[in-house]
N, C-alpha and C. Protein backbone atom coordinates (compact mmCIF):
# COMPACT_ATOMS: atom_id res chain seq x y z
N UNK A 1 -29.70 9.40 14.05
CA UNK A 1 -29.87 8.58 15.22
C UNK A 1 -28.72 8.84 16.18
N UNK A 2 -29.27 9.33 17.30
CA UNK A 2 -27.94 9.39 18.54
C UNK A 2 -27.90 8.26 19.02
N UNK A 3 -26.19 7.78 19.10
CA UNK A 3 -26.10 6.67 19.64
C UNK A 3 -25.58 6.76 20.67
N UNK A 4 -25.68 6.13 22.42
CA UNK A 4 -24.64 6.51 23.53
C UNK A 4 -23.70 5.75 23.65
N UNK A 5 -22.33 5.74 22.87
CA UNK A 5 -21.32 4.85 22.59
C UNK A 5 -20.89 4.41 24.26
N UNK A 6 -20.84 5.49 24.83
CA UNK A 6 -20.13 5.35 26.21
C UNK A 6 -20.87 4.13 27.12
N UNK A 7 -21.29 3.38 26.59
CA UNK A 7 -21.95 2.00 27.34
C UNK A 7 -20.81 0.72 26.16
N UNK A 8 -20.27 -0.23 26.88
CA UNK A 8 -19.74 -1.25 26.26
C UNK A 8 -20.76 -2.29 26.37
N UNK A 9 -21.90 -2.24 25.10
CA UNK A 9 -22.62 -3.66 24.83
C UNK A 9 -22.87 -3.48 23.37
N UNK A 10 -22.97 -4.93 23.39
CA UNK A 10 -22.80 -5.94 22.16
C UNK A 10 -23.50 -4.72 20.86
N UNK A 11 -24.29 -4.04 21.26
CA UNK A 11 -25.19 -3.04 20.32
C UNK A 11 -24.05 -1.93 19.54
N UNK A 12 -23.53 -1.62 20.86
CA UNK A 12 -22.41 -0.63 20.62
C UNK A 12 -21.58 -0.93 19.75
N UNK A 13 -20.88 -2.08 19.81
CA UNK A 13 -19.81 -2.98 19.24
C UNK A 13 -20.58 -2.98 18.10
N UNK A 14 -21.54 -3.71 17.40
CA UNK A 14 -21.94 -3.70 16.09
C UNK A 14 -22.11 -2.27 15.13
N UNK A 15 -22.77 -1.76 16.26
CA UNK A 15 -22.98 -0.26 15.47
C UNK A 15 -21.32 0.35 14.93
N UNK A 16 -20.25 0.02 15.90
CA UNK A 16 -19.32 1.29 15.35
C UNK A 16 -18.88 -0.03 14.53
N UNK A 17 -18.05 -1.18 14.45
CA UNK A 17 -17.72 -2.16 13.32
C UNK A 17 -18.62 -1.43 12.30
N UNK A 18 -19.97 -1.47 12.04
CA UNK A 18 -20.74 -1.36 10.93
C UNK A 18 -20.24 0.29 10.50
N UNK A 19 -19.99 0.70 11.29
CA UNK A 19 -20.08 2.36 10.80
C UNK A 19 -18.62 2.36 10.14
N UNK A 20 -17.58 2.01 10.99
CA UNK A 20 -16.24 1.75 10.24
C UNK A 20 -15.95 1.36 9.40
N UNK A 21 -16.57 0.08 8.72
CA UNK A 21 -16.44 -0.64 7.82
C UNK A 21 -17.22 0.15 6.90
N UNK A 22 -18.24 0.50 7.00
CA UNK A 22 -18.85 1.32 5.59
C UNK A 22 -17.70 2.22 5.49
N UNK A 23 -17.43 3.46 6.43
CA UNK A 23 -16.99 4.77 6.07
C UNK A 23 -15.59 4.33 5.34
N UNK A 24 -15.05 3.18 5.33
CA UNK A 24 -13.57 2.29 5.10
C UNK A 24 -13.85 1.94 3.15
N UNK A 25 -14.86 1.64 3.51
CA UNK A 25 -15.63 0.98 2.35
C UNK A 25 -14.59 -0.48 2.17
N UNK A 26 -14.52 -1.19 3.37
CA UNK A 26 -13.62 -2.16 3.62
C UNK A 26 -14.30 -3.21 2.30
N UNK A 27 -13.99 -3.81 1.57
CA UNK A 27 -14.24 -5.12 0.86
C UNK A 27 -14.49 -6.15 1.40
N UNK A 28 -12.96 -6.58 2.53
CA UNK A 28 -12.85 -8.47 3.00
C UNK A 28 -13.70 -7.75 4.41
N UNK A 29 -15.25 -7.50 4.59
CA UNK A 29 -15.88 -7.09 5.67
C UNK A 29 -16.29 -8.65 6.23
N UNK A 30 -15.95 -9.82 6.08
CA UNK A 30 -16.30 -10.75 6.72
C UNK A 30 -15.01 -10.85 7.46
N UNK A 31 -13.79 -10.34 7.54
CA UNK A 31 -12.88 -10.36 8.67
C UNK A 31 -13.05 -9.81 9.52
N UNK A 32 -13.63 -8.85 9.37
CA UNK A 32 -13.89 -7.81 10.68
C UNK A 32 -15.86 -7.68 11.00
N UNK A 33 -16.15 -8.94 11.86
CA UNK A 33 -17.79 -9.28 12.46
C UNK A 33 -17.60 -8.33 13.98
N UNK A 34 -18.16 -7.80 14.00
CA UNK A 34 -18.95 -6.70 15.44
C UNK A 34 -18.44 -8.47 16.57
N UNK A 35 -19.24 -9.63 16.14
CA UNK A 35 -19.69 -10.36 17.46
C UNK A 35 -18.05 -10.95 17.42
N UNK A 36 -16.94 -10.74 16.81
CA UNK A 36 -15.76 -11.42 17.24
C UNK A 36 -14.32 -10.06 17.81
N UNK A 37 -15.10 -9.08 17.92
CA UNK A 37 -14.45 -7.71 18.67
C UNK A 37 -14.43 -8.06 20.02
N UNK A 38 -13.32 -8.23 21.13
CA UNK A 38 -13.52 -8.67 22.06
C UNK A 38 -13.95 -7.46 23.06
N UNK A 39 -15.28 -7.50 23.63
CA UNK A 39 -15.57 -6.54 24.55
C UNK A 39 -14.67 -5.67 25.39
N UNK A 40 -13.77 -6.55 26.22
CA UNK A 40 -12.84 -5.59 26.91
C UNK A 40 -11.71 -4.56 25.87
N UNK A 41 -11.73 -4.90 24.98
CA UNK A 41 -11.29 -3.89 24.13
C UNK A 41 -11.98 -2.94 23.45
N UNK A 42 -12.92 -2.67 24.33
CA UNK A 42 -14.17 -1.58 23.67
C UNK A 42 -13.67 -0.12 23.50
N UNK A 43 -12.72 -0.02 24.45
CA UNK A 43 -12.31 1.62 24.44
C UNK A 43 -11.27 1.57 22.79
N UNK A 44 -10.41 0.87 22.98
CA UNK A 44 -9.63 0.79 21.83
C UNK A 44 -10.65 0.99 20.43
N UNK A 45 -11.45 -0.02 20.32
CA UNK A 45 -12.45 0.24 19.22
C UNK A 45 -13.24 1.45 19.27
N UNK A 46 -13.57 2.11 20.42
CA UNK A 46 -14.34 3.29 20.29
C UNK A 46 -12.88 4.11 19.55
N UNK A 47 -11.96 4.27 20.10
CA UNK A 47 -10.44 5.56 19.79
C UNK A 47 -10.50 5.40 18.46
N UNK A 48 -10.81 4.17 17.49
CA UNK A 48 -10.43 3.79 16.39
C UNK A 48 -11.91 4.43 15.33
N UNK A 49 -13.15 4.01 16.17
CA UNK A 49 -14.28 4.69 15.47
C UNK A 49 -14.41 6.12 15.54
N UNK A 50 -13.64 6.84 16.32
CA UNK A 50 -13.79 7.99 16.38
C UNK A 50 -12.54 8.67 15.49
N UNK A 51 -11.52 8.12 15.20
CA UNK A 51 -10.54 8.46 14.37
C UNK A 51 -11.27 8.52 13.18
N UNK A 52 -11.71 7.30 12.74
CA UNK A 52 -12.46 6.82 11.41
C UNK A 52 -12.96 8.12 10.82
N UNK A 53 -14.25 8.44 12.20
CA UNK A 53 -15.44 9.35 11.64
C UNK A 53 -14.84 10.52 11.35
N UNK A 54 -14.04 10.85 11.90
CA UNK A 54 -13.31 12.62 11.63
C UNK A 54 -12.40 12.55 10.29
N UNK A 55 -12.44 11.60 9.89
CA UNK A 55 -11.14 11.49 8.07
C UNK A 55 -12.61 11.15 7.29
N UNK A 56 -11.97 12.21 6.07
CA UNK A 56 -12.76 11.73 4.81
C UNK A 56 -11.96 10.64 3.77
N UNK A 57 -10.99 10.37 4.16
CA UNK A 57 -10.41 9.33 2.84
C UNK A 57 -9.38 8.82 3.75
N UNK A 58 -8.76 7.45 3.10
CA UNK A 58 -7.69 6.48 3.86
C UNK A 58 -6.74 6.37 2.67
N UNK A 59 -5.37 6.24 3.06
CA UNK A 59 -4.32 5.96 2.00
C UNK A 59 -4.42 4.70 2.18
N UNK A 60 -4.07 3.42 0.89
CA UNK A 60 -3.71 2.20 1.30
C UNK A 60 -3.00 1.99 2.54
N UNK A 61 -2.02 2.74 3.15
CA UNK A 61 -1.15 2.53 4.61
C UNK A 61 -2.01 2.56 5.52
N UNK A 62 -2.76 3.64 5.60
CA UNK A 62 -3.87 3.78 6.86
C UNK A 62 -4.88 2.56 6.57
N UNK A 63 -5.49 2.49 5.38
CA UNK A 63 -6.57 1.14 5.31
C UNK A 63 -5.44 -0.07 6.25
N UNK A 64 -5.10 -0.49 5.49
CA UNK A 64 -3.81 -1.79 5.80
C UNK A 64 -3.37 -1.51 7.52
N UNK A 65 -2.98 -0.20 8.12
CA UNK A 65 -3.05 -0.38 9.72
C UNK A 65 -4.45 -0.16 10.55
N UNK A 66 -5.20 0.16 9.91
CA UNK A 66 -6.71 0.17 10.56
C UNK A 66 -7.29 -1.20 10.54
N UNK A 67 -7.05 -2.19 9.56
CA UNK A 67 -7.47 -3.43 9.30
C UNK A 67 -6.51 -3.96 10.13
N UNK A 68 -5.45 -3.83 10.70
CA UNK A 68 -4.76 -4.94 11.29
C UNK A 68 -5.24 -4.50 13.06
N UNK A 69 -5.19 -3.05 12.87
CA UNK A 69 -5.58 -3.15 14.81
C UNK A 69 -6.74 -3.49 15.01
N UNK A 70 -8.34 -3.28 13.89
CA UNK A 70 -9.23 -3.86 14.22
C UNK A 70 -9.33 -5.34 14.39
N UNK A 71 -8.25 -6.29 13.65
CA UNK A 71 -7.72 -7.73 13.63
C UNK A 71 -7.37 -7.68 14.97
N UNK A 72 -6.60 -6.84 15.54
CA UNK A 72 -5.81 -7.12 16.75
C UNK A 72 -6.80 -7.18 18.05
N UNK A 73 -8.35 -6.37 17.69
CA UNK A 73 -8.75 -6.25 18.82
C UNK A 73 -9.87 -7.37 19.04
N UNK A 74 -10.16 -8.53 17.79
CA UNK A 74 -10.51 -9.72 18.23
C UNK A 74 -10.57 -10.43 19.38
N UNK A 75 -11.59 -11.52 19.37
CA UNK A 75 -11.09 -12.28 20.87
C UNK A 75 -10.30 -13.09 20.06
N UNK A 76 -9.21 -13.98 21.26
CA UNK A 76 -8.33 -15.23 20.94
C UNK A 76 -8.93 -16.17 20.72
């Protein structure tokens, strides 16, 4: 499925959260919900889904700072 990331809506936002979080194989995936990513930080979350997709494996350090900037890019 081609997706056109380069649009910031709510579709977008779920799709890459969902894609991140699998390829992460994150566990606590109820911290990180698509609908609490704050839109204007869409580019940040795209830089971060596109990092994601190009690595095949995460060290605990990289899991642990990928989980905190996706934390960071929440709304308040």
């Amino acid at each position: 499925m081609l997706v056109d990331l380069s649009k910031n809506t709510p579709e977008n936002i779920e799709y890459m959260v969902n894609e991140i979080v699998t390829k992460m194989k994150m566990v606590n995936i109820g911290a990180i919900k698509s609908e609490s990513m704050d839109s204007e930080m869409y580019e940040e979350l795209h830089e971060i889904y596109e990092m994601v997709m190009k690595k095949d494996n995460f060290s605990p350090s990289e899991m642990q700072a990928l989980a905190e900037e996706l934390g960071r890019l929440r709304k308040v």
